[in-house]
Each structure stands twice: as structure tokens, then as C-alpha cells.
Protein backbone atom coordinates (compact mmCIF):
# COMPACT_ATOMS: atom_id res chain seq x y z
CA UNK A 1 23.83 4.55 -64.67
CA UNK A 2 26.40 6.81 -66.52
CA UNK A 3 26.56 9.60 -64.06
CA UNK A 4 27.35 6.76 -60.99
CA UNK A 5 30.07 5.36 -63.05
CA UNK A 6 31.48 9.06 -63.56
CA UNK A 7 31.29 9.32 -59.92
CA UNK A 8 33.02 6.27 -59.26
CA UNK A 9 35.59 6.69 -62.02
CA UNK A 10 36.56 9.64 -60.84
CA UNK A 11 37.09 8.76 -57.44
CA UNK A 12 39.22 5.85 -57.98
CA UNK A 13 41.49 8.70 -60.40
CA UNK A 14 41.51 10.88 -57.23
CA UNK A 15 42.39 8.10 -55.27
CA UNK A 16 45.11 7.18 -57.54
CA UNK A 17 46.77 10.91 -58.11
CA UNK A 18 46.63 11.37 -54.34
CA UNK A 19 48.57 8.09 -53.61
CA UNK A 20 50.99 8.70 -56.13
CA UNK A 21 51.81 12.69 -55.77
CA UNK A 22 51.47 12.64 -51.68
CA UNK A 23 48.65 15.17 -53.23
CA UNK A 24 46.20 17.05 -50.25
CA UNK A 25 43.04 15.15 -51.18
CA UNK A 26 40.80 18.20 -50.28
CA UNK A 27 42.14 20.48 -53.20
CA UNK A 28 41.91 17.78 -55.46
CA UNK A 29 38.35 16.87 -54.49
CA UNK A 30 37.30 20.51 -55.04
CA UNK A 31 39.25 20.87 -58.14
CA UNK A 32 38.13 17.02 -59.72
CA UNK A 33 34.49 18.24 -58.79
CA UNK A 34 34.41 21.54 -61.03
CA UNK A 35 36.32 19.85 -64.28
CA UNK A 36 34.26 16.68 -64.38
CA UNK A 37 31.27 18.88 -64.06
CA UNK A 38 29.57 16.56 -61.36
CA UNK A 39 26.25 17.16 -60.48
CA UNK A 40 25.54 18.46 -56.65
CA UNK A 41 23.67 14.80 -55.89
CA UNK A 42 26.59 12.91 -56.94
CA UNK A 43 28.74 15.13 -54.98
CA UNK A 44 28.51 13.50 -51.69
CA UNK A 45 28.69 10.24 -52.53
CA UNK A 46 32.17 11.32 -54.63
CA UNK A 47 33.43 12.84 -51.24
CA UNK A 48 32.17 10.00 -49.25
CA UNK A 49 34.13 7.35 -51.39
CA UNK A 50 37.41 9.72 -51.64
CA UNK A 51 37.43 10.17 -48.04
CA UNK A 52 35.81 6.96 -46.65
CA UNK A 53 38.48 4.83 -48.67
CA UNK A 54 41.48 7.28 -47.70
CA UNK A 55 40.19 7.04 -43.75
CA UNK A 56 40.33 3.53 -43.51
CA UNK A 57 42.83 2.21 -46.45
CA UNK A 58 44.42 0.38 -43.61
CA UNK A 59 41.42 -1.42 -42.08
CA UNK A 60 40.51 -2.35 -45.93
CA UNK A 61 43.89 -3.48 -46.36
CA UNK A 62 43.63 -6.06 -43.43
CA UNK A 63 40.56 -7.35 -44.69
CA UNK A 64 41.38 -7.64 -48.49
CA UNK A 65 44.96 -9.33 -47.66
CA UNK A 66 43.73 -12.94 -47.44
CA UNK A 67 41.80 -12.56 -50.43
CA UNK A 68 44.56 -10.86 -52.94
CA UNK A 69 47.63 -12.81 -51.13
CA UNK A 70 48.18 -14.95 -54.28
CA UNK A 71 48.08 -12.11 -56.67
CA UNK A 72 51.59 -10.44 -55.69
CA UNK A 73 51.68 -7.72 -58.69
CA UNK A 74 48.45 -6.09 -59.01
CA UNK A 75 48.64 -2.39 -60.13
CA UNK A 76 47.96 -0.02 -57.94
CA UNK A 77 44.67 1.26 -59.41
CA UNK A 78 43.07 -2.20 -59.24
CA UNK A 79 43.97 -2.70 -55.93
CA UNK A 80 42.41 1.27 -54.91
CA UNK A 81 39.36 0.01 -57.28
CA UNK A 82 39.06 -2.90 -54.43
CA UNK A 83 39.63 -0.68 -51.67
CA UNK A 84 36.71 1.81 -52.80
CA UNK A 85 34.01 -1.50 -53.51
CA UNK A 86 34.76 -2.92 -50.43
CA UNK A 87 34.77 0.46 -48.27
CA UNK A 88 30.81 0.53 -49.82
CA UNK A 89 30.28 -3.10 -49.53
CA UNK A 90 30.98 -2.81 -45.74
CA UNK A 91 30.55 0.61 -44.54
CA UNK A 92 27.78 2.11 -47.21
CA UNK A 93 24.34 0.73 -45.96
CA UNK A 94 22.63 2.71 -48.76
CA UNK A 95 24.84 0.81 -51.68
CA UNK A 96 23.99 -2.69 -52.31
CA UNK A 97 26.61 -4.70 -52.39
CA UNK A 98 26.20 -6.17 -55.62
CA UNK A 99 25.78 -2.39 -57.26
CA UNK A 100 29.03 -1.96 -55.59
CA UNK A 101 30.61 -5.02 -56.91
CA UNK A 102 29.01 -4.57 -60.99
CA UNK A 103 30.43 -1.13 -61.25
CA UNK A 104 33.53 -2.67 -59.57
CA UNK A 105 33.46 -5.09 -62.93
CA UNK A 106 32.52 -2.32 -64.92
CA UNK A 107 35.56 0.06 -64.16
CA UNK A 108 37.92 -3.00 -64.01
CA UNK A 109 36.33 -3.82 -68.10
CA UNK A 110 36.89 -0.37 -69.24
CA UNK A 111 40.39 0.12 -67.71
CA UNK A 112 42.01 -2.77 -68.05
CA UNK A 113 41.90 -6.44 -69.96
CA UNK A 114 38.94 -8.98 -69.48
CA UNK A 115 41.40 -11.19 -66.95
CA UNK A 116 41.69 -8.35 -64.88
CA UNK A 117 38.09 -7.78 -64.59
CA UNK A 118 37.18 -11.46 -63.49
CA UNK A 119 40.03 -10.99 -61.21
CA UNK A 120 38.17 -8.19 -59.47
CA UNK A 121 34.69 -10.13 -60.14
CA UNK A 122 36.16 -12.97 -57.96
CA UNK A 123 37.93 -11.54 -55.25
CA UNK A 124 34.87 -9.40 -54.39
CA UNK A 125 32.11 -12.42 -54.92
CA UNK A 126 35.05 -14.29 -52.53
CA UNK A 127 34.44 -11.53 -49.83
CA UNK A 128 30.77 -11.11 -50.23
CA UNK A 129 30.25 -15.39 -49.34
CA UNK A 130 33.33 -15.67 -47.09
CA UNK A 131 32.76 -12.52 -45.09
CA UNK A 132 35.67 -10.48 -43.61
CA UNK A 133 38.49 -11.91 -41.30
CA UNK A 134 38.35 -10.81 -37.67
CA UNK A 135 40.03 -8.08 -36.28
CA UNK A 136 39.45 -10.10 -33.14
CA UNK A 137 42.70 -12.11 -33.93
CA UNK A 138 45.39 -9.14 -33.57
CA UNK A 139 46.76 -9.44 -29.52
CA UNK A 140 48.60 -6.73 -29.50
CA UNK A 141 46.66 -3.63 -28.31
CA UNK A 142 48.74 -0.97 -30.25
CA UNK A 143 48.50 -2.97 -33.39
CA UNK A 144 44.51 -3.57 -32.77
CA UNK A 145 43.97 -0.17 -32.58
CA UNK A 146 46.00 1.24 -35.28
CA UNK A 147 44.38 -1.94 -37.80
CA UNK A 148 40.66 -1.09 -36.32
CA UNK A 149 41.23 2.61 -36.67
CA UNK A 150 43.68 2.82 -39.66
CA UNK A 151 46.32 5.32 -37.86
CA UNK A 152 50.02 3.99 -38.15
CA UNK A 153 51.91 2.06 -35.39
CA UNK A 154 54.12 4.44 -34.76
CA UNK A 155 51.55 7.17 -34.17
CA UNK A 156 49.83 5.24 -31.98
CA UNK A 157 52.36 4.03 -29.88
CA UNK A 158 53.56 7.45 -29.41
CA UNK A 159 49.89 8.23 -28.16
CA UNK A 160 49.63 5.43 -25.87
CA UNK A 161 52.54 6.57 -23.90
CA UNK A 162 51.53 10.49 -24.16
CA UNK A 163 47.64 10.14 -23.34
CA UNK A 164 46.94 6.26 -22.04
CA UNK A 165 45.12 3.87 -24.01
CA UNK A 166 41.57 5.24 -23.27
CA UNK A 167 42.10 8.37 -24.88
CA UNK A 168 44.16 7.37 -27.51
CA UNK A 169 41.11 4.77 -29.19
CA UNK A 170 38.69 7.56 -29.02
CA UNK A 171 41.00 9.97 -30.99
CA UNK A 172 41.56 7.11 -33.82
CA UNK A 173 38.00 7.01 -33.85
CA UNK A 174 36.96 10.60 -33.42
CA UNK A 175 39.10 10.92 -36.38
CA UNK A 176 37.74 8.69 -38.41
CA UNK A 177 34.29 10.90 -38.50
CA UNK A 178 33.19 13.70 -40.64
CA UNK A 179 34.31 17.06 -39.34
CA UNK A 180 31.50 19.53 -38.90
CA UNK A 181 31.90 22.90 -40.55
CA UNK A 182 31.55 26.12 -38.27
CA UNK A 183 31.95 30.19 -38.97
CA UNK A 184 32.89 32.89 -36.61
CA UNK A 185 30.24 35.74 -36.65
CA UNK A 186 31.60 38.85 -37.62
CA UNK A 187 30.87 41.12 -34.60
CA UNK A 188 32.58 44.16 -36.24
CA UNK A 189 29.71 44.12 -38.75
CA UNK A 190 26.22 41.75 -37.26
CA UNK A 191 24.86 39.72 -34.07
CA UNK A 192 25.82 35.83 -33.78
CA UNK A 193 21.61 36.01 -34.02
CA UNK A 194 21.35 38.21 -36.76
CA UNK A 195 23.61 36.17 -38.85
CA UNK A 196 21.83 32.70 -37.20
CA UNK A 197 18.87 34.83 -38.65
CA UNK A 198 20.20 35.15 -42.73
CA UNK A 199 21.98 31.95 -42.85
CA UNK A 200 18.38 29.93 -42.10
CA UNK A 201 16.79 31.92 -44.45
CA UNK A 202 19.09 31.30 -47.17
CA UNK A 203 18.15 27.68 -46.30
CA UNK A 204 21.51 26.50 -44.33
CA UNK A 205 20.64 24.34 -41.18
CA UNK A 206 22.81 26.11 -38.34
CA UNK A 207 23.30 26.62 -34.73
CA UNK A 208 24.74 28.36 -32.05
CA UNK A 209 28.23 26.96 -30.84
CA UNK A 210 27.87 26.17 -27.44
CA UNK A 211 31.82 27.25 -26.59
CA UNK A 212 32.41 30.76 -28.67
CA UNK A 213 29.92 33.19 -28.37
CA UNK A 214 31.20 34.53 -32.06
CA UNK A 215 30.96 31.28 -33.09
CA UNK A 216 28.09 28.95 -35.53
CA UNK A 217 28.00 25.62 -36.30
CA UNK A 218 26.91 24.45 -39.63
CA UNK A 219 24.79 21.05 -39.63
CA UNK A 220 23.76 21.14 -43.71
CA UNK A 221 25.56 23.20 -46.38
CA UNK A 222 28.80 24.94 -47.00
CA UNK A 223 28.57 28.46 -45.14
CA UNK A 224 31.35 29.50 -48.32
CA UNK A 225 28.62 29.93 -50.41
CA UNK A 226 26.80 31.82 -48.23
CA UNK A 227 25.80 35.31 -48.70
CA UNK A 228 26.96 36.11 -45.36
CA UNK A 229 30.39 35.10 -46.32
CA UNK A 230 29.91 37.24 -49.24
CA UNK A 231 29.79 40.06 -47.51
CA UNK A 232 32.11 39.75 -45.27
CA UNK A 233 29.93 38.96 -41.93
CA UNK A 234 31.30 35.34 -41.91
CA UNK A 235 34.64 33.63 -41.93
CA UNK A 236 35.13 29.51 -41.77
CA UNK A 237 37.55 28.72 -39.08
CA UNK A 238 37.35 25.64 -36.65
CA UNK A 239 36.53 26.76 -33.12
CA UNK A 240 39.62 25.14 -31.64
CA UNK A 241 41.52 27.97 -33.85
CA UNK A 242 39.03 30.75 -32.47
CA UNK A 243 40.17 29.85 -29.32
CA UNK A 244 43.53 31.45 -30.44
CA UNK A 245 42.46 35.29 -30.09
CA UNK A 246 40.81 34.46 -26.76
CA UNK A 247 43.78 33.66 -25.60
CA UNK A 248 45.72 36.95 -26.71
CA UNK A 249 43.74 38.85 -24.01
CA UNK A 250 43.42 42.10 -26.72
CA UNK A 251 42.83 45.45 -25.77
CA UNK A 252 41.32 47.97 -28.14
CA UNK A 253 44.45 50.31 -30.24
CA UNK A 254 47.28 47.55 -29.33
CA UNK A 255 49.58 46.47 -31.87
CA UNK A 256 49.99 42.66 -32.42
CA UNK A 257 52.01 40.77 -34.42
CA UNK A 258 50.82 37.12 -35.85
CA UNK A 259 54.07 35.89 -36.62
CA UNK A 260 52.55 33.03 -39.33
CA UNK A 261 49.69 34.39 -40.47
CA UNK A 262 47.95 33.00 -43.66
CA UNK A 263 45.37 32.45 -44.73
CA UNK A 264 44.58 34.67 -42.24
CA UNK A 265 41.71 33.28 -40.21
CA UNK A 266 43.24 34.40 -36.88
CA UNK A 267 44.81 37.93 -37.88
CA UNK A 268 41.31 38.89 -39.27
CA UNK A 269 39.49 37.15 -35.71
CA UNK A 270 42.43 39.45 -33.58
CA UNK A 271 41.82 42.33 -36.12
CA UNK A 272 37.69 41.98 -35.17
CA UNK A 273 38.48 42.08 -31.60
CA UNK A 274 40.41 44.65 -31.96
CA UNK A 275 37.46 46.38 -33.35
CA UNK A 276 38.81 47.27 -36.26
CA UNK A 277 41.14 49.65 -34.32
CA UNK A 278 45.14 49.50 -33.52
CA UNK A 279 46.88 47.11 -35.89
CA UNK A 280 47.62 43.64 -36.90
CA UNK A 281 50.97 42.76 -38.46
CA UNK A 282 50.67 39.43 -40.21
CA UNK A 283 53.29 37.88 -41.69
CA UNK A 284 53.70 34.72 -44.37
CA UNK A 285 56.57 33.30 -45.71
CA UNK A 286 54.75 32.85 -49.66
CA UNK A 287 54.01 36.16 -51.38
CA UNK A 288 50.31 34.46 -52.85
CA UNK A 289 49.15 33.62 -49.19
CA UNK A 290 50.33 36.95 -48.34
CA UNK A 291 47.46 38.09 -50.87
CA UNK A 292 45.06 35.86 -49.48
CA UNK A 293 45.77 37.61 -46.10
CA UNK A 294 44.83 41.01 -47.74
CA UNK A 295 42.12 39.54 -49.37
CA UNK A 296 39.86 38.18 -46.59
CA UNK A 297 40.73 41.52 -44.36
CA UNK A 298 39.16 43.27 -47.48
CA UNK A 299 36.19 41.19 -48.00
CA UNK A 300 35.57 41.50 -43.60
CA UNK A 301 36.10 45.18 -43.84
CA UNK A 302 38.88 45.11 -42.01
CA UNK A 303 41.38 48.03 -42.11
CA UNK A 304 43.71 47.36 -39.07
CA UNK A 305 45.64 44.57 -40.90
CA UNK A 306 49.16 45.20 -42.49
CA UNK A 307 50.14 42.30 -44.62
CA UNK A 308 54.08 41.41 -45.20
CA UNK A 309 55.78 39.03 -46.97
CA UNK A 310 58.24 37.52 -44.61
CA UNK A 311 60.51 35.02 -43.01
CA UNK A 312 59.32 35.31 -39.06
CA UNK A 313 62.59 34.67 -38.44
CA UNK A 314 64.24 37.55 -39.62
CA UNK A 315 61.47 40.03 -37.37
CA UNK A 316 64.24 40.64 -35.23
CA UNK A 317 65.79 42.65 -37.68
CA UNK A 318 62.66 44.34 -39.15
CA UNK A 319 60.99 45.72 -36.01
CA UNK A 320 62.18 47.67 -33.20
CA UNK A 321 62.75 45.70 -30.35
CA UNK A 322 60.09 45.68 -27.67
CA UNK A 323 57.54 47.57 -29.75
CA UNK A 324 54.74 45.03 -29.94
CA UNK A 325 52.15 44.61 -27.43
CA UNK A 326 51.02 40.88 -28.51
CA UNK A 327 52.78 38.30 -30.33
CA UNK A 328 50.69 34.88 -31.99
CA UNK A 329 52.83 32.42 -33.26
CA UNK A 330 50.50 29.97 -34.34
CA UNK A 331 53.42 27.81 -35.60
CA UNK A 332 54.00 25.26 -38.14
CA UNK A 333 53.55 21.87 -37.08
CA UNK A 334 52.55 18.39 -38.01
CA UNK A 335 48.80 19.04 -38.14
CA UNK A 336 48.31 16.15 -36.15
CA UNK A 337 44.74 17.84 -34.83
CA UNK A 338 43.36 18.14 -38.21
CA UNK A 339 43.76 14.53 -39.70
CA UNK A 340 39.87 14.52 -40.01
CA UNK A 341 39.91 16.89 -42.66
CA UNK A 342 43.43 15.19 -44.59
CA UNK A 343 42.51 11.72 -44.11
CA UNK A 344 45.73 10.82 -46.52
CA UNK A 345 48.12 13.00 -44.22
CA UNK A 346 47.81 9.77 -41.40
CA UNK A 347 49.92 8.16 -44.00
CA UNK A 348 52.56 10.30 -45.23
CA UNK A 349 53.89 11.48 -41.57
CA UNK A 350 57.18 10.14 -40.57
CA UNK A 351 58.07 10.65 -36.96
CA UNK A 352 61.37 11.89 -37.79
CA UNK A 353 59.07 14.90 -38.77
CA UNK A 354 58.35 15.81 -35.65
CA UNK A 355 61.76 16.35 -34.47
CA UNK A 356 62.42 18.76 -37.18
CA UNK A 357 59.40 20.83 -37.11
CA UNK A 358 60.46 21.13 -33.10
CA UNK A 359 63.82 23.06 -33.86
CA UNK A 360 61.54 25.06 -36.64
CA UNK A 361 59.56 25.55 -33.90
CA UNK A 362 61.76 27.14 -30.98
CA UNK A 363 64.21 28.88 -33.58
CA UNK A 364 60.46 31.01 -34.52
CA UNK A 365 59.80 31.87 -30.91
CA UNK A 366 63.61 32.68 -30.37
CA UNK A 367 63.19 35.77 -33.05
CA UNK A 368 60.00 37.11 -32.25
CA UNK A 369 60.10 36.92 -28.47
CA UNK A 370 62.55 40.29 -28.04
CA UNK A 371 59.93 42.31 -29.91
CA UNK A 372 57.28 42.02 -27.37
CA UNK A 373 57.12 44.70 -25.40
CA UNK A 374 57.67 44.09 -20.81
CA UNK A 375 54.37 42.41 -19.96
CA UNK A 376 53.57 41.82 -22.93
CA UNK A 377 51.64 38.37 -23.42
CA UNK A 378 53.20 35.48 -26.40
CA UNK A 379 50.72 33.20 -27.73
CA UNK A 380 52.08 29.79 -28.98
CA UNK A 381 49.75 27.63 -31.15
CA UNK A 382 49.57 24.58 -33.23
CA UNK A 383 46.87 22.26 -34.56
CA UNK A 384 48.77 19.23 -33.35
CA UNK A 385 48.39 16.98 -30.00
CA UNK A 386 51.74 15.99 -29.51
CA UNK A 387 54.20 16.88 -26.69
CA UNK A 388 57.38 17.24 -28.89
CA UNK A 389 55.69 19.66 -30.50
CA UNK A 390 54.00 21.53 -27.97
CA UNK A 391 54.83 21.14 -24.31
CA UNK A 392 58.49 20.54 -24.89
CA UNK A 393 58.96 23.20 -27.21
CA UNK A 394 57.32 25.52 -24.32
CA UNK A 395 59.26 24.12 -21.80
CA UNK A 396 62.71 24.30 -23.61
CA UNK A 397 61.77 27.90 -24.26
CA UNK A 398 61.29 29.01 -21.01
CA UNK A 399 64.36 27.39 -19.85
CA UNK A 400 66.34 29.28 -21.94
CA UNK A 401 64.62 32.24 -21.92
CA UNK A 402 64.18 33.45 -18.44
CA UNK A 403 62.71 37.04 -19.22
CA UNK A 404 59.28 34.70 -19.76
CA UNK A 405 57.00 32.92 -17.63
CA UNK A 406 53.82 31.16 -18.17
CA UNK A 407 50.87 33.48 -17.48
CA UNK A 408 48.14 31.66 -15.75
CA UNK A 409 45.79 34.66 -15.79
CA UNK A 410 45.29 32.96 -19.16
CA UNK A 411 42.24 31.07 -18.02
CA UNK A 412 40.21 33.61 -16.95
CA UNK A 413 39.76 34.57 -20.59
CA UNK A 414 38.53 31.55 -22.19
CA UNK A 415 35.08 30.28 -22.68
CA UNK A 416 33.49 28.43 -19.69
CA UNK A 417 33.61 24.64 -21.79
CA UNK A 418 37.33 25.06 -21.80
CA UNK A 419 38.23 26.10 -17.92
CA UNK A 420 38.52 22.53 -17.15
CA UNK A 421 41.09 21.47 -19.46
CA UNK A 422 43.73 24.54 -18.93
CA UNK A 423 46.60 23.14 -17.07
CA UNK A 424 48.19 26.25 -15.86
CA UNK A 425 49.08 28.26 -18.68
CA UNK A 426 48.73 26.11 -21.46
CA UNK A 427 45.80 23.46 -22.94
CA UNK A 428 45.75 20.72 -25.18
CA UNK A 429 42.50 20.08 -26.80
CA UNK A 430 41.79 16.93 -28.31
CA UNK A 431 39.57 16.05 -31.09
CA UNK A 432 37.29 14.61 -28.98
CA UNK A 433 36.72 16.96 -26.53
CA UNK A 434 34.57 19.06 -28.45
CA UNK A 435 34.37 17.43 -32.12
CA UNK A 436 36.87 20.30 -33.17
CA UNK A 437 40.68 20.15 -34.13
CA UNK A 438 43.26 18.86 -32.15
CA UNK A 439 44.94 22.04 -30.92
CA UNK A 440 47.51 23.46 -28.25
CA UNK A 441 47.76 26.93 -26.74
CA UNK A 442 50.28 27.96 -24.69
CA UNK A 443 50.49 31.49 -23.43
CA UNK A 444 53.42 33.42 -22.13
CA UNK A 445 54.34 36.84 -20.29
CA UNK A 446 57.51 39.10 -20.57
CA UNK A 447 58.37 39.87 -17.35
CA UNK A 448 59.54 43.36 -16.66
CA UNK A 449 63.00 43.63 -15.99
């Protein structure tokens, strides 16, 4: 019994330290795993109750409400210890719900005073014989979805009007699921089969992505504990984000710049297709991501990548002008496309956000788009799905930047499963298109003068 209560205990501390800090719950998971020394079985079920609890706080919220109404000042970790019991008690088949609810009492005995744990005792035995309210009785269909799917209203009103209703509801729900890891093959170095070959014999269950031909999906284990990402013949990287150096179009000895590089998973991808010739310039704002740049290029055997420490927005005045055959600027953005792996991020976006990442945005393509050289192609990335971010920061550009144009050769160079969703010269990819990250590509040409 000890070892579930350690799991439990230190998932309702997680969930308390990420509420309160606005902390990333993945680097606290990783790091809360390690120093409470919990055991690889209890591992999932910690992640399952961190994340499952963080995914649908707002669903929980809705169904707890009726049930905690009279008790206006609970603290906050009693009311995440009743979020956590009844995330199990309705969406954990393998937990009985009376497990759920003792360990519940158990916590609430050991943190806090005996009122406090009848308190929990009764709102949860409450739930168990009343059962939940409906969700049936919110009208509005904004406010349905958002409730059923725990995204904010303001998120998904902006969604309804950007993608229609349809589309919107199977995003919330998309992300609402676990998001499966994948690796791109090293093809510098070893065969997608070869590698398909080592990774099943180190006991990993993995297949072929049906999209990237440099690309494997993993169905059980973490490929970063691989010996193939040992030794360099695997990187992790979604396949949305592989899509990325596709869409550069490189030749062999070019030089390309990835204007925000780190960690690095598409400089070392353009740096592989470059086959290990010409060069990659990456460049981070933060000197330790810088490092973590150098370091994966090492650990690929890569040599073709030059690491800086920089502000993209001062390139202008660090490299000649026109000297660059490819430019990425795989931008920061809202990282609306990723919420399945940052569960807690649905909650800490304000929209306001948006608006400010969008002059961020444009004033980034503004100083690296005279370095590219005539007919020379600019990628722009992000792993959102939202139109302030992406299309209109495109379309602004090219208004005021007539030397470009949208290159719609670019669809002759993606995979097959993507054709149908390029509109143009740009794509927006949406989480459940493929069960990989939301993500935009746009890609532009410098017209010779």
C-alpha cells in the first residue's frame, strides 16, 4: 500500500507546484520521478494522474461544483486531492472507486486535520451514490465543448470561427489523448530498417511512420533510452516538425541558416540532409540551449553545424547580406499544436498573447529575410494552429515585402499523406490529421530582382 500512496502523494504535490508556479508539468514529472525514487510500475500510473487531472481540471471542475458549492474556502490542495480521486473514479476503469476514494481519506488524514478528511470522505461518497451532473444541460455549443473537452472559452470560440465547429470538437478531443512518441532515423549513419531492426531487439515495440520515410513511431517505451539514441542514429522529434526540412527543398554544400534553432531537432534533421556537407548556422537566443545545439550535432556525428548565441534579430548586422541559400525560421509562438504534451499550458494562455507573439513574429522575418540570397527559399514555422499567428503573419509579410512570393513548387517536396492539405504555399496541420502536433509551414521565394 505504501508505494501507491507515494504515488499518489506525489502527484497531488506536482499538481500543486504546477498550479501555483505556472510550472511546465513535463520537467517536473521527470524531475519528481528521479528524487522520489519511484519505481518504473508506479511510473505510469504517476503520469497518468498528473496528466489525466491537468487534461480535464475543467470537466472535473463542472462535475465537483454542486458537490463543494457550500464549502467556499477550501485550500487549494484539497480541492486538486478531489480533482485527482474523481479523475480515477470516472475515467480509471482499472482503479476501484473505493481504492480511489480510501487513499483520497488517507492523504486528506495525513495532510490536514480529521474535519478535513471527513470533508473529503463525504463529498466523494456524495458523488459515488448521486452520480455526476449532466453535461447535457449546457445550450450553448461553445461552452459545451470547452466544459466536455476542458479547453477555455476563449480558445474555442476563436476556433469555431477559424475552422467550423466540426473540426474544432475533434481537436479538443484529439488533444485530450496521449501523444505517441516517434524518432527520425538517422540516414547519415543507418536504414529506417536497420534501426526498425535494433530498436525491436532491444525490446521497444515500433513501426514504420507511414508519412516520413526517415521517420519511426514508437508504440511501447521511450526511444531516449535507447541505444540507438545513444549513438547517435536516433533523434525524438514529432513528425509534424520533420516536415520542416522537407520543406527547405536542400541541396547538398548549401548554406542555411535556422534562425531559432534549439534544441536543435531541425538544424541537426537539415544538417542530415545535407549529408553532413555545406553548413548549418543555428542560432538561440540562451547561451545553455546554444550548448544543447552543439551537443546533439555531436552525439549525431554531425560536423556541418555552427552553433551561435544570438538575437535573430540582430542577423542583419552579423551576416553579409544575401549570402545564405536557405533560411528556417521556425518561430516562437503560442504552442497551440502541442497542448497534448503541456496539458497545463490550455490554462495559462491569454489571448492577448497571441497578438504579441505576432509582432515578435514579423519583426524575426523582417531581419533575416535580406540575408537570403535571389531565389533563395524562407521557411516559416510554428507549432501553433492559429491564423494570427500564422497566415496573417505570412500575409502581412508579403505585403510589405514585395521582393517575396509564396513558392508553390513547395508541394512537390512533401510526403504523399500531406499533398492534400497544402493550400498553395503554405499548410496547416492539425492534431488530428495525423495524431502529430498542430503545426504551420509556410514557404517563401526571393525573387530575383
Amino acid at each position: 500500500m505504501s508505494k501507491k500512496k507515494n504515488v499518489r502523494d506525489t502527484a497531488l504535490q506536482l499538481l500543486e507546484t504546477i498550479e501555483k508556479n505556472q510550472a511546465y508539468s513535463n520537467l517536473l514529472l521527470n524531475s519528481a520521478i528521479d528524487k522520489n525514487e519511484i519505481s518504473p510500475i508506479d511510473v505510469g500510473l504517476l503520469t497518468e494522474l498528473v496528466y489525466g487531472t491537468l487534461q480535464r481540471k475543467m470537466t472535473i471542475d463542472f462535475y465537483l461544483k454542486p458537490f463543494i458549492e457550500k464549502n467556499k474556502k477550501l485550500q487549494s490542495w484539497v480541492i486538486n486531492l478531489l480533482r485527482m480521486t474523481v479523475y480515477q473514479m470516472v475515467y480509471l476503469d482499472k482503479i476501484p472507486e473505493r481504492a480511489a476514494i480510501y487513499e483520497a481519506v488517507e492523504i486528506a488524514k495525513r495532510r490536514g486535520h480529521k474535519g478535513i478528511a471527513s470533508l473529503v470522505n463525504g463529498v466523494l461518497r456524495s458523488i459515488q451514490r448521486n452520480g455526476l451532473p449532466s453535461l447535457d444541460s449546457i445550450a450553448d455549443p461553445a461552452e459545451r465543448i470547452s466544459i466536455e473537452t476542458s479547453h477555455p472559452l476563449w480558445l474555442v470560440r476563436r476556433w469555431l470561427d477559424q475552422f467550423g465547429e466540426e473540426k474544432t470538437r475533434e481537436m479538443c478531443e484529439v488533444n485530450l489523448t496521449a501523444p505517441l512518441q516517434t524518432g527520425r532515423v538517422n540516414l547519415t549513419r543507418i536504414s529506417r530498417d536497420e534501426c526498425l531492426e535494433l530498436l525491436e531487439e532491444e525490446g521497444f515495440e515500433v513501426e514504420p511512420s507511414p508519412i516520413l520515410p526517415e521517420a519511426v513511431k514508437c508504440l511501447r517505451g521511450n526511444l531516449a533510452s535507447s541505444k540507438a539514441f545513444k549513438y547517435g542514429l536516433l533523434t525524438i522529434q514529432d513528425e509534424s516538425s520533420m516536415l520542416v526540412a522537407n520543406a527547405l527543398g536542400i541541396q547538398e554544400e548549401e548554406v542555411i541558416l535556422d534562425a531559432c534553432a534549439a534544441p536543435g531537432g531541425k538544424t541537426t534533421h537539415i544538417a542530415e540532409k545535407l549529408g553532413n556537407s555545406g553548413k548549418v548556422i543555428s542560432l538561440d537566443l540562451h547561451e545553455h540551449k546554444v550548448k544543447l545545439i552543439s551537443e546533439n550535432a555531436e552525439r549525431l556525428g554531425l560536423e556541418n553545424i555552427e552553433a551561435q548565441k544570438m538575437d535573430s534579430r540582430q542577423a542583419a548586422t552579423h551576416f553579409e547580406k544575401e549570402s545564405i541559400d536557405r533560411v528556417l525560421l521556425d518561430a516562437p509562438c503560442s504552442g497551440l499544436g502541442v497542448m497534448r504534451r503541456k496539458p497545463d499550458m490550455k490554462y495559462t494562455k491569454k489571448e492577448q498573447d497571441l497578438s504579441q507573439l505576432q509582432t515578435i513574429q514579423l519583426s524575426l522575418l523582417q531581419s533575416v529575410a535580406p540575408l537570403l540570397k535571389a531565389k533563395g527559399t524562407l521557411v516559416y514555422s510554428t507549432c501553433t494552429v492559429d491564423r494570427e499567428e500564422n497566415q496573417e503573419v505570412i500575409e502581412k509579410f508579403l505585403r510589405e515585402h514585395p521582393e517575396f512570393e509564396g513558392d508553390t513548387t513547395f508541394a512537390e517536396r512533401m510526403p504523399v499523406a500531406i499533398k492534400p492539405l497544402i493550400n498553395g504555399y503554405d499548410v496547416q496541420i492539425l492534431p488530428q490529421d495525423f495524431g502529430s502536433d498542430g503545426f504551420y509551414i509556410a514557404c517563401l521565394r526571393k525573387k530575383v530582382e
